[in-house]
C-alpha atoms as a PDB file:
ATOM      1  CA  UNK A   1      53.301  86.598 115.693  1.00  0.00           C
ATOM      2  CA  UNK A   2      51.854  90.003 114.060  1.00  0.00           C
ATOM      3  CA  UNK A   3      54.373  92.031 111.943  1.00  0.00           C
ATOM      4  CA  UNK A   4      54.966  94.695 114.569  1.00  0.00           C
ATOM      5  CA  UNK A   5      55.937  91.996 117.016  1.00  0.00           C
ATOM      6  CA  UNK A   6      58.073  90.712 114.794  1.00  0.00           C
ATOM      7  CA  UNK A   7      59.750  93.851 114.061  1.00  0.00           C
ATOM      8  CA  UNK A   8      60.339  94.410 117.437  1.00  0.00           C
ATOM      9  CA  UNK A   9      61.911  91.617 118.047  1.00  0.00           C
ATOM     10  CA  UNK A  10      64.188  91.795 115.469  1.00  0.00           C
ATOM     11  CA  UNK A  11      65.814  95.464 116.985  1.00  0.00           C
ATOM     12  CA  UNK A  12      65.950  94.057 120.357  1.00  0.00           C
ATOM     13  CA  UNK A  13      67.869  90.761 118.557  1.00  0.00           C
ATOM     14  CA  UNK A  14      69.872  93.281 116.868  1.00  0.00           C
ATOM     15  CA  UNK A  15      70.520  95.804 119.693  1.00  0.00           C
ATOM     16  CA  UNK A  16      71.694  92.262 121.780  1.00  0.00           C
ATOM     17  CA  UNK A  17      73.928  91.303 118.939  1.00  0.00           C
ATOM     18  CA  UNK A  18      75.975  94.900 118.756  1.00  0.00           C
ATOM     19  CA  UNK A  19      76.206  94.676 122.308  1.00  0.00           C
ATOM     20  CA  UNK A  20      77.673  91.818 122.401  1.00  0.00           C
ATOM     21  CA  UNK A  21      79.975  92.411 119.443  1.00  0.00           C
ATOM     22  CA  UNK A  22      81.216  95.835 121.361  1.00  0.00           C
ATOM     23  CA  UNK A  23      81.690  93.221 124.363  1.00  0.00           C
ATOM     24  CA  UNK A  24      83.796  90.364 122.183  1.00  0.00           C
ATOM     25  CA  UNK A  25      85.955  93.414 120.644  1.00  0.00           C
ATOM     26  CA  UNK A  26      86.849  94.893 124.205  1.00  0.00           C
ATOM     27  CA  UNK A  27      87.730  91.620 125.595  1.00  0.00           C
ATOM     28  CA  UNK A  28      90.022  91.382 122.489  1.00  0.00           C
ATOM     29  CA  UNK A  29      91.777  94.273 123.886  1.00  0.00           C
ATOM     30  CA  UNK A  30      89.739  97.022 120.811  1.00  0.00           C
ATOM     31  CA  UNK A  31      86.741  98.729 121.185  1.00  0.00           C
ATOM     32  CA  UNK A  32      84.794 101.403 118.963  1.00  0.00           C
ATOM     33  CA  UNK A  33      87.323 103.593 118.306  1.00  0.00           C
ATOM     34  CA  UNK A  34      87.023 107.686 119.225  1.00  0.00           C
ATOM     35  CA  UNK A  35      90.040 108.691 117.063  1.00  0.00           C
ATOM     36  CA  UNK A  36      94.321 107.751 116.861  1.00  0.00           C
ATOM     37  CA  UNK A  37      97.114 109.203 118.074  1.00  0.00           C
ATOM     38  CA  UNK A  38      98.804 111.443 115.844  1.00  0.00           C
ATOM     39  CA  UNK A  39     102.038 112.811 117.002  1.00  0.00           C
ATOM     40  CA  UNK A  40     104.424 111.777 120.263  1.00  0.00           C
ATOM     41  CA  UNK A  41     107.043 114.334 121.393  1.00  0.00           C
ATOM     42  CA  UNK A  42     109.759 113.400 124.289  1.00  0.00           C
ATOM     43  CA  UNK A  43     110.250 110.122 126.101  1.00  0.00           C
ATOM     44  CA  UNK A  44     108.103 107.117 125.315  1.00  0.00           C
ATOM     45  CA  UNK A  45     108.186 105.766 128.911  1.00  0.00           C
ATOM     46  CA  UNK A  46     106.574 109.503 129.832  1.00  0.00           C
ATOM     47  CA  UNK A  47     103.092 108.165 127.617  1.00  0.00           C
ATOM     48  CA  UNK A  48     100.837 106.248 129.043  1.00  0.00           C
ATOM     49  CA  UNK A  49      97.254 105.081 128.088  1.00  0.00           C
ATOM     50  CA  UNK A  50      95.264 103.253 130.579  1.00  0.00           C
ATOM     51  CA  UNK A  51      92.261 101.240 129.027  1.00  0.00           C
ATOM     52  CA  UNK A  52      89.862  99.090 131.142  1.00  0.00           C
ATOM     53  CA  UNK A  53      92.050  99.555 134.118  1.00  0.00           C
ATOM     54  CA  UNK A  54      95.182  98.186 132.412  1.00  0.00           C
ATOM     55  CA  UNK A  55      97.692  99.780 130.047  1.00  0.00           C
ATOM     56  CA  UNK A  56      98.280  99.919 126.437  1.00  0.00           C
ATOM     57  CA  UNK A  57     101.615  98.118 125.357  1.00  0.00           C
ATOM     58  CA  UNK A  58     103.850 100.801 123.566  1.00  0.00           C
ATOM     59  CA  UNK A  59     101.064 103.285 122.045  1.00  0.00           C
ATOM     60  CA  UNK A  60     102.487 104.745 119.045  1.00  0.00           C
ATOM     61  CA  UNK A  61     101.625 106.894 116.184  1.00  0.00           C
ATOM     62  CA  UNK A  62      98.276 105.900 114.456  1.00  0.00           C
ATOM     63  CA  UNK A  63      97.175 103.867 117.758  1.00  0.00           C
ATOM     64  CA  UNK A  64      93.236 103.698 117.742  1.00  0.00           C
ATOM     65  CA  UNK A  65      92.148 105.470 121.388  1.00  0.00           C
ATOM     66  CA  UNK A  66      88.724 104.438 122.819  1.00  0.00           C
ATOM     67  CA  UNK A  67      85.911 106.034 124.627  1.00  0.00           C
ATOM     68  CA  UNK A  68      87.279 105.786 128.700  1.00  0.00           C
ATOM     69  CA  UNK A  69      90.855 105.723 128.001  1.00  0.00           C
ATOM     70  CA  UNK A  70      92.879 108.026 130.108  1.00  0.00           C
ATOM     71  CA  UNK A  71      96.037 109.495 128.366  1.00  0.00           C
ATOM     72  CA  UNK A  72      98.670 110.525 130.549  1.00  0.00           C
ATOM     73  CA  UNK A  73     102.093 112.855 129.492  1.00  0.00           C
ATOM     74  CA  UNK A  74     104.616 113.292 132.211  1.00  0.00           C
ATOM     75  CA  UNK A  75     107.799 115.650 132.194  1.00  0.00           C
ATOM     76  CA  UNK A  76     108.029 117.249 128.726  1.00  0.00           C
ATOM     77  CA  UNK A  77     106.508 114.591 126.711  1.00  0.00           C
ATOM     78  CA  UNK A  78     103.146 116.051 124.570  1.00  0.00           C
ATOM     79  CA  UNK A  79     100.530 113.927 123.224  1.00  0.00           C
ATOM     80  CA  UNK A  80      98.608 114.854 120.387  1.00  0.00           C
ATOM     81  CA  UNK A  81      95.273 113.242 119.497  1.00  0.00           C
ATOM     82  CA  UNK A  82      93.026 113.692 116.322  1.00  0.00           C
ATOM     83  CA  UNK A  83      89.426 112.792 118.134  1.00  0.00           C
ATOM     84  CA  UNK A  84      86.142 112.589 116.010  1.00  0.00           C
ATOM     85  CA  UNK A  85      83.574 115.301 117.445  1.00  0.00           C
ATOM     86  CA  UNK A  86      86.634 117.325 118.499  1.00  0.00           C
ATOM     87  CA  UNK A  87      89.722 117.420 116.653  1.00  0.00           C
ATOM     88  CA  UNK A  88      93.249 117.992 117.434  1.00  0.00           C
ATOM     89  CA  UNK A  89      94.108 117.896 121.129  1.00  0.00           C
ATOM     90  CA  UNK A  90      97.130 118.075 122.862  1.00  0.00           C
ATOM     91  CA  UNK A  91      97.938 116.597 126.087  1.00  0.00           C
ATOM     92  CA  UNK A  92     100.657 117.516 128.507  1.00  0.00           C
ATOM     93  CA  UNK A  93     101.807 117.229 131.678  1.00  0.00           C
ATOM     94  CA  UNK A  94      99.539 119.641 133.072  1.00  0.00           C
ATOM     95  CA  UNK A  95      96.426 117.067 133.360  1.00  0.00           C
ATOM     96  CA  UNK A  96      95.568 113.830 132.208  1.00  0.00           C
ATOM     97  CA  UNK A  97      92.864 113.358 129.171  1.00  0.00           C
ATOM     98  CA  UNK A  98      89.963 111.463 128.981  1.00  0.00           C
ATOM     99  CA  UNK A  99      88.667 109.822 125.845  1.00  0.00           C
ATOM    100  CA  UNK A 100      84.750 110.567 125.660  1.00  0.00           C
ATOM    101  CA  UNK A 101      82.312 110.184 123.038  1.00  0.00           C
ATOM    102  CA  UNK A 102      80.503 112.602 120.528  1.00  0.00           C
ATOM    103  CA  UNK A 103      77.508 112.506 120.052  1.00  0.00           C
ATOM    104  CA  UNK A 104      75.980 109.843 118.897  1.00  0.00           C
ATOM    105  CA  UNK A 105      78.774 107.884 120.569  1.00  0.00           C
ATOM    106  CA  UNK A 106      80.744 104.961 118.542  1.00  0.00           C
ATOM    107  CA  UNK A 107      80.167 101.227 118.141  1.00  0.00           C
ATOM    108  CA  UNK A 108      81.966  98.703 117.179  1.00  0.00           C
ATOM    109  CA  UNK A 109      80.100  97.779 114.209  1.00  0.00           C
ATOM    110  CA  UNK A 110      80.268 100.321 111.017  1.00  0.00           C
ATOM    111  CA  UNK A 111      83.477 101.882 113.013  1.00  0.00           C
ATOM    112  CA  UNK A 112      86.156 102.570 110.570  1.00  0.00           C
ATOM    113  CA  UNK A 113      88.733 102.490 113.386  1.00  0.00           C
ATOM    114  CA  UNK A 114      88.191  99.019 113.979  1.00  0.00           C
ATOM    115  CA  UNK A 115      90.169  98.352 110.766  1.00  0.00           C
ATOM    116  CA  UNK A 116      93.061 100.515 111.813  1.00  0.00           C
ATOM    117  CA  UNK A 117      93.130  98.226 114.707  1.00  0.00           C
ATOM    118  CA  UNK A 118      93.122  95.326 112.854  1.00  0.00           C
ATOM    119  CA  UNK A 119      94.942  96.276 109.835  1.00  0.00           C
ATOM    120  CA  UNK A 120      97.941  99.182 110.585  1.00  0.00           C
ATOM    121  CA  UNK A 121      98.154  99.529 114.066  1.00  0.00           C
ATOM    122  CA  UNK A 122      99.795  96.317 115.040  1.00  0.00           C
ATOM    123  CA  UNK A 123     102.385  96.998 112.180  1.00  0.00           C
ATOM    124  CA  UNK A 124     103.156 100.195 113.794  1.00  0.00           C
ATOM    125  CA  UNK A 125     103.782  98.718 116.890  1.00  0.00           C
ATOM    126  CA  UNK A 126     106.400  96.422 115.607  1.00  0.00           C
ATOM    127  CA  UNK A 127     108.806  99.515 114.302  1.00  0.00           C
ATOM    128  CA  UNK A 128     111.249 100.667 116.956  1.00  0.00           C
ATOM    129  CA  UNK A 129     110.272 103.907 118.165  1.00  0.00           C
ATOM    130  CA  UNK A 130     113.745 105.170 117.618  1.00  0.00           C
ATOM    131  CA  UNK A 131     114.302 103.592 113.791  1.00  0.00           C
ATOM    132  CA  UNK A 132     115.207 106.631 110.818  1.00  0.00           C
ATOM    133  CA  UNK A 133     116.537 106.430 107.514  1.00  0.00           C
ATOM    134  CA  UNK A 134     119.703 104.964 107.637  1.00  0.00           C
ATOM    135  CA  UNK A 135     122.596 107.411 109.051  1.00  0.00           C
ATOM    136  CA  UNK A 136     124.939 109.340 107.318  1.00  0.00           C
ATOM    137  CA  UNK A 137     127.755 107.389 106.006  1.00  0.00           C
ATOM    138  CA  UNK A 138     125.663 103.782 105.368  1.00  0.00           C
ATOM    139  CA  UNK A 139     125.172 102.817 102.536  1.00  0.00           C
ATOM    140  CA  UNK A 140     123.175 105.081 100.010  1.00  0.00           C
ATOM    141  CA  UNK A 141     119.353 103.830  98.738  1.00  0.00           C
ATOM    142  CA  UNK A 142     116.019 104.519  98.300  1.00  0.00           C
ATOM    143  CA  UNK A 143     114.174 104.727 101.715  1.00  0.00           C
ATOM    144  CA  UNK A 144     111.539 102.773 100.042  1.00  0.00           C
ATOM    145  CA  UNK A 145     113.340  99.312  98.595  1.00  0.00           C
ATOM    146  CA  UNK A 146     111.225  98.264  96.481  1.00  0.00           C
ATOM    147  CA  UNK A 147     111.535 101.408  94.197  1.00  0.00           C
ATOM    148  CA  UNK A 148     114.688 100.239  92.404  1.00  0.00           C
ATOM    149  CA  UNK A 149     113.397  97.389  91.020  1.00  0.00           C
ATOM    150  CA  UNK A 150     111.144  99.074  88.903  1.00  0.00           C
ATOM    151  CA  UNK A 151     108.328  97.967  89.181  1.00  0.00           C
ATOM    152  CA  UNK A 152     106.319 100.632  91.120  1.00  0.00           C
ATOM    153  CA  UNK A 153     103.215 102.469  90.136  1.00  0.00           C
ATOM    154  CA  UNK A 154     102.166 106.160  90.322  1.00  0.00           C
ATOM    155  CA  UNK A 155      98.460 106.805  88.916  1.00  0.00           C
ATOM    156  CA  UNK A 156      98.308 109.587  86.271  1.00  0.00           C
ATOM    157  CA  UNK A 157      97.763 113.394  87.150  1.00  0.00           C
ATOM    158  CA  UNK A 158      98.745 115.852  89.281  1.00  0.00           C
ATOM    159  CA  UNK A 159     101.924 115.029  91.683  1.00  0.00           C
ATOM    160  CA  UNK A 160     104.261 117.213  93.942  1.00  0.00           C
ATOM    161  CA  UNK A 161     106.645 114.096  93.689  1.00  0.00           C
ATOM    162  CA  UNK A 162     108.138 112.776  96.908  1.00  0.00           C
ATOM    163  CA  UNK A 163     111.749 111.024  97.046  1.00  0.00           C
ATOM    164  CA  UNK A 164     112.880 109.686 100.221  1.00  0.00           C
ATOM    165  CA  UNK A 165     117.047 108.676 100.331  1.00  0.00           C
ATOM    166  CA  UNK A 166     118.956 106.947 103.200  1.00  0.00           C
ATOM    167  CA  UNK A 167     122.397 106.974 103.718  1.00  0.00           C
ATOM    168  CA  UNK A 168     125.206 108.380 101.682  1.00  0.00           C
ATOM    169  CA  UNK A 169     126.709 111.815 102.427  1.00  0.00           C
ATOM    170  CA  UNK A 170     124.259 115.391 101.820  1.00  0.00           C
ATOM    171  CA  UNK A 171     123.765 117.486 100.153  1.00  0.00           C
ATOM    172  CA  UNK A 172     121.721 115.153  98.006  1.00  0.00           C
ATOM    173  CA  UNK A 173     120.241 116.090  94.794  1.00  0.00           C
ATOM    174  CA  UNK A 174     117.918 114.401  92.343  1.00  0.00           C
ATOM    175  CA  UNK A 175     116.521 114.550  88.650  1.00  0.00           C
ATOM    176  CA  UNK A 176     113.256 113.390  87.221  1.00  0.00           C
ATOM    177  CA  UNK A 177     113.050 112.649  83.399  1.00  0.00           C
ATOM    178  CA  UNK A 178     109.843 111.457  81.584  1.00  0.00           C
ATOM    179  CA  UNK A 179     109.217 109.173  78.501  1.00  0.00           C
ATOM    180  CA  UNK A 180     111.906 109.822  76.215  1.00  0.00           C
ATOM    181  CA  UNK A 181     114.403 110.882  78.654  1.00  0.00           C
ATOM    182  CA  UNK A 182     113.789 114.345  78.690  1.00  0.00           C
ATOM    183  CA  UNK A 183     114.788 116.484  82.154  1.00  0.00           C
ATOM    184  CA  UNK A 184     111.043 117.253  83.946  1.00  0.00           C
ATOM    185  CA  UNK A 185     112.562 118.552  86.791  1.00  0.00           C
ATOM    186  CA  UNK A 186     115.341 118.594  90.181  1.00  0.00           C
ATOM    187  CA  UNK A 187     115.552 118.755  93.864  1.00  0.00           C
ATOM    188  CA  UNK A 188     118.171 119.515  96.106  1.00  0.00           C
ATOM    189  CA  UNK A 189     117.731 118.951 100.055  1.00  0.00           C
ATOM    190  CA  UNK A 190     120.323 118.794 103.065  1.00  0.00           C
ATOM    191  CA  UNK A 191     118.079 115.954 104.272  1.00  0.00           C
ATOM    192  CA  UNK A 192     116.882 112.440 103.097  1.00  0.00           C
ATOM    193  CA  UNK A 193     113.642 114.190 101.787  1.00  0.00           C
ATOM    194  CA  UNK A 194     113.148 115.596  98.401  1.00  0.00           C
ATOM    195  CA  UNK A 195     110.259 116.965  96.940  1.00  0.00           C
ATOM    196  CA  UNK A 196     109.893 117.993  93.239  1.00  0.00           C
ATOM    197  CA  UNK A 197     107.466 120.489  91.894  1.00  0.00           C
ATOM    198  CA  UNK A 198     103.752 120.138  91.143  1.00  0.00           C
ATOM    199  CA  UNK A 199     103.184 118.875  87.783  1.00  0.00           C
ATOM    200  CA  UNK A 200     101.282 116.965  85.507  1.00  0.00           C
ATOM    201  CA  UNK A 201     102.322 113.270  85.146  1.00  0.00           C
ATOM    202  CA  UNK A 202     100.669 110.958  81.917  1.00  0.00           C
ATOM    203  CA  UNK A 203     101.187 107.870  81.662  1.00  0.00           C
ATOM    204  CA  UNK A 204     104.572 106.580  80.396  1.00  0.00           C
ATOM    205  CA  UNK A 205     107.663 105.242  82.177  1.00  0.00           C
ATOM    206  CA  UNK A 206     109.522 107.695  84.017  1.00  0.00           C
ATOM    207  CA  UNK A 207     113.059 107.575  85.843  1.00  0.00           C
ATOM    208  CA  UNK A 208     113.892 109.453  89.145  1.00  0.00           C
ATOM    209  CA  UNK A 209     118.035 109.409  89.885  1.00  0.00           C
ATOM    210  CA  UNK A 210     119.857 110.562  92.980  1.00  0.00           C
ATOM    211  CA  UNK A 211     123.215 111.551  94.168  1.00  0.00           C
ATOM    212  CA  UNK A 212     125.008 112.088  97.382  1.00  0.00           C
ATOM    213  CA  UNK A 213     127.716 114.529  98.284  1.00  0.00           C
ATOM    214  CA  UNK A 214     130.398 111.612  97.365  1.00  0.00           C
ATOM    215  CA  UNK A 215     128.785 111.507  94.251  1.00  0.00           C
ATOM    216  CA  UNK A 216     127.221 108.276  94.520  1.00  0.00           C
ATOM    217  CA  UNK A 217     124.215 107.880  92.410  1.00  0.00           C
ATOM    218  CA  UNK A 218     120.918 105.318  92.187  1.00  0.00           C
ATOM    219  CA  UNK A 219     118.374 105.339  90.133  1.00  0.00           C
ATOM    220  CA  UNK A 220     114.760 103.761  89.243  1.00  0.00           C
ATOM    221  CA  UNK A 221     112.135 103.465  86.915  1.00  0.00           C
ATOM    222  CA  UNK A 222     108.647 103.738  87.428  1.00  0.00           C
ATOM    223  CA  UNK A 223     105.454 103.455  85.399  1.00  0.00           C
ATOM    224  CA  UNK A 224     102.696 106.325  85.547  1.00  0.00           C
ATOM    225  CA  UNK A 225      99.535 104.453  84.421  1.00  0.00           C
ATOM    226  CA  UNK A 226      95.696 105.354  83.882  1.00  0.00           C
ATOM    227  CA  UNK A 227      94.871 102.669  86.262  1.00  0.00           C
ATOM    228  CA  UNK A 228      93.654 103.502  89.493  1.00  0.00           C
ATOM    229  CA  UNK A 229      95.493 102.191  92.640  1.00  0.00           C
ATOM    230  CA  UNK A 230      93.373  99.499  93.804  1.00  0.00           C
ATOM    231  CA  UNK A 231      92.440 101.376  97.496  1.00  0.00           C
ATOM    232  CA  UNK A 232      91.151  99.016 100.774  1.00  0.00           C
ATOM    233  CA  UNK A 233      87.797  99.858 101.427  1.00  0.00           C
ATOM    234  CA  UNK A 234      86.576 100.515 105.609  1.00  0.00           C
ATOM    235  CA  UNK A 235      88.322 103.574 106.563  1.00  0.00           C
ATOM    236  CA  UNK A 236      85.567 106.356 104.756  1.00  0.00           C
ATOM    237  CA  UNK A 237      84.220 107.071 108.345  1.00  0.00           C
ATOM    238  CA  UNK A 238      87.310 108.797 109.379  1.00  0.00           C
ATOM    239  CA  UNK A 239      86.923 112.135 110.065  1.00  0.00           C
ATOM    240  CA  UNK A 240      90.116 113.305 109.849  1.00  0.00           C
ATOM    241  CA  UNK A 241      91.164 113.745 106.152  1.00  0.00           C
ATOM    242  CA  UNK A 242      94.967 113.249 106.671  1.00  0.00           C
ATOM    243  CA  UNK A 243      94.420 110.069 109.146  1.00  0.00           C
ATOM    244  CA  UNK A 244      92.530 108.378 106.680  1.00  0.00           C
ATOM    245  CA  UNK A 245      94.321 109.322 104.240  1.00  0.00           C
ATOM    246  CA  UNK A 246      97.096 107.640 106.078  1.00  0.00           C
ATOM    247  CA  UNK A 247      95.347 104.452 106.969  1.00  0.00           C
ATOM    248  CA  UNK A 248      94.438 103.592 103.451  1.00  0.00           C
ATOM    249  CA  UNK A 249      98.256 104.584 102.043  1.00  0.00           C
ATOM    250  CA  UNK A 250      99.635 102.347 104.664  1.00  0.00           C
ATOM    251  CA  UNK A 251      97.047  99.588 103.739  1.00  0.00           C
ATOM    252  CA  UNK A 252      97.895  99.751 100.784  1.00  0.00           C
ATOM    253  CA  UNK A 253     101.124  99.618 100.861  1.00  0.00           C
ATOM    254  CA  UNK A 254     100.772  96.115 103.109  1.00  0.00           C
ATOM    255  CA  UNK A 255      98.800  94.693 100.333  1.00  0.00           C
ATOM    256  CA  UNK A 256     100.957  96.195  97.476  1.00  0.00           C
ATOM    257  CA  UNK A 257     104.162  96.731  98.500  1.00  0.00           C
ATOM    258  CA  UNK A 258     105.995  95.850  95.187  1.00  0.00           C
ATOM    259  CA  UNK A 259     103.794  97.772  92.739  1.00  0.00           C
ATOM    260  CA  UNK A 260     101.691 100.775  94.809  1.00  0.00           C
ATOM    261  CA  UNK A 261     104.029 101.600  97.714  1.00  0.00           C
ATOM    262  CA  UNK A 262     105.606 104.775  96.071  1.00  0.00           C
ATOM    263  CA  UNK A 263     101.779 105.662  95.399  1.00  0.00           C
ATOM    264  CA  UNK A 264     101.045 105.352  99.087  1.00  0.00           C
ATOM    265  CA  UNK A 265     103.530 108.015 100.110  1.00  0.00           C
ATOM    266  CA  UNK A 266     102.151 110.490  97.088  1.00  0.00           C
ATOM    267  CA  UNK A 267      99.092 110.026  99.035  1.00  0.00           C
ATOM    268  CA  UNK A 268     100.437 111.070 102.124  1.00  0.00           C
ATOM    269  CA  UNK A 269     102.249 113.633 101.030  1.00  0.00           C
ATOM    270  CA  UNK A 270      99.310 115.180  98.998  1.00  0.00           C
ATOM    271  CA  UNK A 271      97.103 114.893 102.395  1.00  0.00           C
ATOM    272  CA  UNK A 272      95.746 117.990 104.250  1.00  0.00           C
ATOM    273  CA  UNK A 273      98.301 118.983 106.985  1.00  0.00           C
ATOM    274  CA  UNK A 274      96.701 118.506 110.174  1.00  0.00           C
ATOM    275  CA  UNK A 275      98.882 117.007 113.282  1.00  0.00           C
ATOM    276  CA  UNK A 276     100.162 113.436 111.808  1.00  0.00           C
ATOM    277  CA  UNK A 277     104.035 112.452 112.664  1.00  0.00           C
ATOM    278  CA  UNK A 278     104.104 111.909 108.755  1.00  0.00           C
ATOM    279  CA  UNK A 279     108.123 110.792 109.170  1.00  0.00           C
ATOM    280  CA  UNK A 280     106.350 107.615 111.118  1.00  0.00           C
ATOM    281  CA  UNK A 281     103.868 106.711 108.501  1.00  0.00           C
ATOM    282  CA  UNK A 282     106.609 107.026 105.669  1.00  0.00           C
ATOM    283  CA  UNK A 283     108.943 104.645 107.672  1.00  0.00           C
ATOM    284  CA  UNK A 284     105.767 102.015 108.074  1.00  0.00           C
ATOM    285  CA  UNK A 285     105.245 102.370 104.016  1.00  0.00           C
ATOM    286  CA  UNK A 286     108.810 101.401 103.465  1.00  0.00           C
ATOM    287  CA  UNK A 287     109.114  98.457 105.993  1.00  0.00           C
ATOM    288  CA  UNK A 288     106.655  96.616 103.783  1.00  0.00           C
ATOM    289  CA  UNK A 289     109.196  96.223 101.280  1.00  0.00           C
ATOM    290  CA  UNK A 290     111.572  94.233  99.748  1.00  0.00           C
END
């Protein structure tokens, strides 16, 4: 067979072989992904997104959508979708939305979303919709559990620190010291979230301590190192900044839990703001803990 036969015939094999990948994928209930949901506001059981005729079980926050799915919001419920080729878009009652390629359109091979699928979204699915950091009056911790034993990681440089709480009375107010004890800086908040200001953060061990309107107090250690965070690999092709972003904290924090969870939610905090339910990522970073 000449060289340009040959050729040939290895596209068409090729071209056969995506095909038939896309095919395997969609029969596994995934396909090439178009983008994720981002945000849900109202009643769950007004959301609904219909896929090959049949609909998605409980769509949450960070659920991959595919090209031909038809989003539906009824009442006061409003959908918002980050889409590749088009951004943030809302959907309301008003009309129904279908999911339709850019140009060129998705496949399911070299799709980052097909790792989402694999690797986040069926995690997100397990949280109750309805699950926050633990009411007023339990009993008062780190919303991530795995902080207080010390062993978490934050990679050296730049950090607006974010500290989440649960429980416990507010106001709530925190202190960071560095290596050597000294007093970097404090937060105050009426809420579980606390956010310290931008600095610079070398490498040494570091302490973070919080107290509750009873006066209850926790505290934990954690080590600022040169190391990188050791960061999955598959999501690059996201075009959303603050999505991916959000994939590869939440992957990370799956893989990591112990040592590069409180990373994670630097990284999500540090994202671009574009339309992400951040409150739902932070609460899948945390469940991966101890």
């Amino acid at each position: 067979m000449s060289s340009p036969r040959r050729r040939l015939l290895s596209l068409a094999l090729g071209a056969i072989s995506l095909v038939c990948a896309d095919r395997a994928l969609a029969q596994n209930g995934g396909c090439a992904g178009a983008g994720v949901i981002t945000r849900i506001d109202g009643d769950l059981a007004d959301v609904s997104v219909v896929r090959n005729g049949a609909p998605v079980t409980r769509p949450r926050v960070l659920e991959v959508v595919c090209v031909g799915d038809k989003i539906t919001a009824s009442n006061t419920a409003l959908i918002t979708l980050s889409l590749d080729g088009k951004g943030v878009v809302h959907v309301d009652a008003s009309a129904p939305y279908l999911v339709t390629a850019k140009d060129p359109p998705p496949t399911v091979a070299d799709n980052a979303y097909k790792v989402v699928t694999q690797d986040v979204t069926p995690d997100m699915k397990r949280l109750a919709w309805d699950v926050r950091l633990k009411g007023a009056g339990a009993d008062f911790g780190f919303a991530l559990p795995d902080l207080a034993r010390g062993e978490e990681k934050l990679s050296a440089g730049d950090h607006a620190l974010l500290l989440r709480v649960g429980g416990g009375i507010g106001p709530y107010a925190a202190t960071l010291t560095g290596p050597g004890g000294a007093v970097l800086a404090k937060a105050t908040t009426v809420s579980f979230t606390m956010v310290f200001p931008a600095m610079t953060f070398a490498p040494g061990r570091y302490r973070v301590s919080a107290t509750d309107g009873n006066g209850m107090t926790i505290v934990a250690d954690f080590t600022v190192t040169d190391r990188p965070a050791p960061l999955p690999s598959g999501f690059e092709r996201i075009e959303d900044p603050e999505v991916r972003i959000a994939a590869i904290a939440s992957d990370l924090a799956k893989t990591q839990s112990a040592t590069w969870s409180f990373e994670a939610e630097q990284m999500v905090a540090a994202a671009p703001v574009n339309s992400l339910d951040r409150s739902r990522v932070y609460d899948l970073i945390e469940s991966y803990g101890g």
